[in-house]
Protein backbone atom coordinates (compact mmCIF):
# COMPACT_ATOMS: atom_id res chain seq x y z
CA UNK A 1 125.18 125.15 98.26
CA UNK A 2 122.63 125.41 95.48
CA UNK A 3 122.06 121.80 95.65
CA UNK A 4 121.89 121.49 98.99
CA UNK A 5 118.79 123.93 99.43
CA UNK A 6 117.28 122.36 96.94
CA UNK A 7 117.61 118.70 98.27
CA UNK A 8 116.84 120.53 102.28
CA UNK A 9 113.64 122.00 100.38
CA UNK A 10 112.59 117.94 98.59
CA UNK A 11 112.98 116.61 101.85
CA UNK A 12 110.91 118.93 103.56
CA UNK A 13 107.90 119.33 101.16
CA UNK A 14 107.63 114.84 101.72
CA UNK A 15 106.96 115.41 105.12
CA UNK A 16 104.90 118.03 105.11
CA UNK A 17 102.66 115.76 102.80
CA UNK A 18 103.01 113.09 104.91
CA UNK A 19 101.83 114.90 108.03
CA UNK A 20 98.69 115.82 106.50
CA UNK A 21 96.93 112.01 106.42
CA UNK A 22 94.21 111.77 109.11
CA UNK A 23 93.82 108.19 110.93
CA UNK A 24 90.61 106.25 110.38
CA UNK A 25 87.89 107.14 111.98
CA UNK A 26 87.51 104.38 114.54
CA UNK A 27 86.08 104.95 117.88
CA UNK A 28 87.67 104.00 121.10
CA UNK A 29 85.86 100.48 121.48
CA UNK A 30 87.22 99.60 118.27
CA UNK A 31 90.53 100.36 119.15
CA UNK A 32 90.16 98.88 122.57
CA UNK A 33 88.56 95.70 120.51
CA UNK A 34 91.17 95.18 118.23
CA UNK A 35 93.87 95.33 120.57
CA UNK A 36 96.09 92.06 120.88
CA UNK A 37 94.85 92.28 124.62
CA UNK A 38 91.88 92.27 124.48
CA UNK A 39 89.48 89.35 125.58
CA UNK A 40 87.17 90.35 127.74
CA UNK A 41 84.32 92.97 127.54
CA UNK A 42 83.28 95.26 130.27
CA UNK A 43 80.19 93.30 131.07
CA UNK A 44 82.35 89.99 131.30
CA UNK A 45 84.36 91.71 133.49
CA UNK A 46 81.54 92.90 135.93
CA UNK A 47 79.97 89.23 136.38
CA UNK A 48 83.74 87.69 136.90
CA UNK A 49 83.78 90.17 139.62
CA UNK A 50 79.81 89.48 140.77
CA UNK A 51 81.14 85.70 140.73
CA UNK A 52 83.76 85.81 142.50
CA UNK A 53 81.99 88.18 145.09
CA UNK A 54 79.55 85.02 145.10
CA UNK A 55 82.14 82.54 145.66
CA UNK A 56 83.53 83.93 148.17
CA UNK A 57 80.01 84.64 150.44
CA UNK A 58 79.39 80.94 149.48
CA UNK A 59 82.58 79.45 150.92
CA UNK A 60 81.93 81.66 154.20
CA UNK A 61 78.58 80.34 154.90
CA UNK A 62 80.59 76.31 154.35
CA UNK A 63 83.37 77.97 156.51
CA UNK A 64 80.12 78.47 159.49
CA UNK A 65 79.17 75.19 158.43
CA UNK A 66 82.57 73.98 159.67
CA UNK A 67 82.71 75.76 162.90
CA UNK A 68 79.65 73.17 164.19
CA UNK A 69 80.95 70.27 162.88
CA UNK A 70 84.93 70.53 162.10
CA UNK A 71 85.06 66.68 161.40
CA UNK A 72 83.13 67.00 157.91
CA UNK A 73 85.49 66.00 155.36
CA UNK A 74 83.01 66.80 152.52
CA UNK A 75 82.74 70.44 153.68
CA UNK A 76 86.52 70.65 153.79
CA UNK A 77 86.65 69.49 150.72
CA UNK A 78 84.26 72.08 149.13
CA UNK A 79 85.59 75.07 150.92
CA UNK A 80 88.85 74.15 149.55
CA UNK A 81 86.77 74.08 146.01
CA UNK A 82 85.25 76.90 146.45
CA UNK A 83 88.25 78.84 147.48
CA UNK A 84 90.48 77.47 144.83
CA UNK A 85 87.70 78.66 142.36
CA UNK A 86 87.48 82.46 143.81
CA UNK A 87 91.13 82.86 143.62
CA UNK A 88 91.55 81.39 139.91
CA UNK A 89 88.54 83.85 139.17
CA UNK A 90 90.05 86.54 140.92
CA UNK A 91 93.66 86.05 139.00
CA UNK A 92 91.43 86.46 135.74
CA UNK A 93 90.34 89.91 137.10
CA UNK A 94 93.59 90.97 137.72
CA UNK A 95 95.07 90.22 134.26
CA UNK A 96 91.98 90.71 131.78
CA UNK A 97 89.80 93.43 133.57
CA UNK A 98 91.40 95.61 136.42
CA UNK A 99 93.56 97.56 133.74
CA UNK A 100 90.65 98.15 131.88
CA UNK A 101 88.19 99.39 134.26
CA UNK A 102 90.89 101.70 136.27
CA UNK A 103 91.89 102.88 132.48
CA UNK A 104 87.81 103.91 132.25
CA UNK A 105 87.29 105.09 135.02
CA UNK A 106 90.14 107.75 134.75
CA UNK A 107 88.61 108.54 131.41
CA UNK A 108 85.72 109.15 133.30
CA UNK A 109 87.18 111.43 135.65
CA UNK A 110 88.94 113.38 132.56
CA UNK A 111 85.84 113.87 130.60
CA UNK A 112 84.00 115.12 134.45
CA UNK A 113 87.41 117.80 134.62
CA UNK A 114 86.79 119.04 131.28
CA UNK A 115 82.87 118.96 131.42
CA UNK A 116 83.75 121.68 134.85
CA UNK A 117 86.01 123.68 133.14
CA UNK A 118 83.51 124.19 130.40
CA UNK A 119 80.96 125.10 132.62
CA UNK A 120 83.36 127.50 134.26
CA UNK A 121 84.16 128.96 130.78
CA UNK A 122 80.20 129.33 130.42
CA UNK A 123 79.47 131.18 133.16
């Protein structure tokens, strides 16, 4: 029984050390940088969107442009271009940047809740 206290109580003292290491200091955009995931910045991530937002008001103008004359094959042809290259910019979006930005914005909305409840506690 001896024995077995004092083995419980060597056990016990290693991970009580071990608990008390802090992480490195690293902020979130280092984190959020060095993950496997990670290619594209926010700023990257707001012109894809402006460019696609671009495309897209760019093929609808063509798209008026075929209304008057429906037998242009060249503005077939670029509509189809131009709508081929919105929806391969829009894919990227969806994979590299909508995670992120929702992920933001709820921090956002977390660091508003506790920025009321401290001014709650304030007053």
């Amino acid at each position: 029984m001896k024995n077995l206290v004092v083995i419980f109580s060597f056990f016990l003292c290693f991970t009580v050390v071990a608990d008390g290491h802090k992480d490195s200091e690293k902020t979130m955009k280092d984190k959020f940088m060095n993950n496997p995931n990670y290619l594209l910045d926010f700023k990257t991530c707001k012109e894809v969107k402006d460019g696609v937002s671009g495309l897209l008001s760019l093929s609808d103008s063509i798209w008026k442009e075929i209304e008057l004359d429906p037998e242009n094959e060249e503005k077939w042809l670029e509509v189809s271009v131009m709508a081929d290259m919105a929806a391969n910019y829009s894919t990227i979006y969806d994979v590299w940047c909508k995670d992120m930005i929702n992920h933001r914005m709820k921090m956002r909305k977390m660091s508003e809740k506790k920025k009321g409840k401290k001014e709650k506690e304030d007053n």
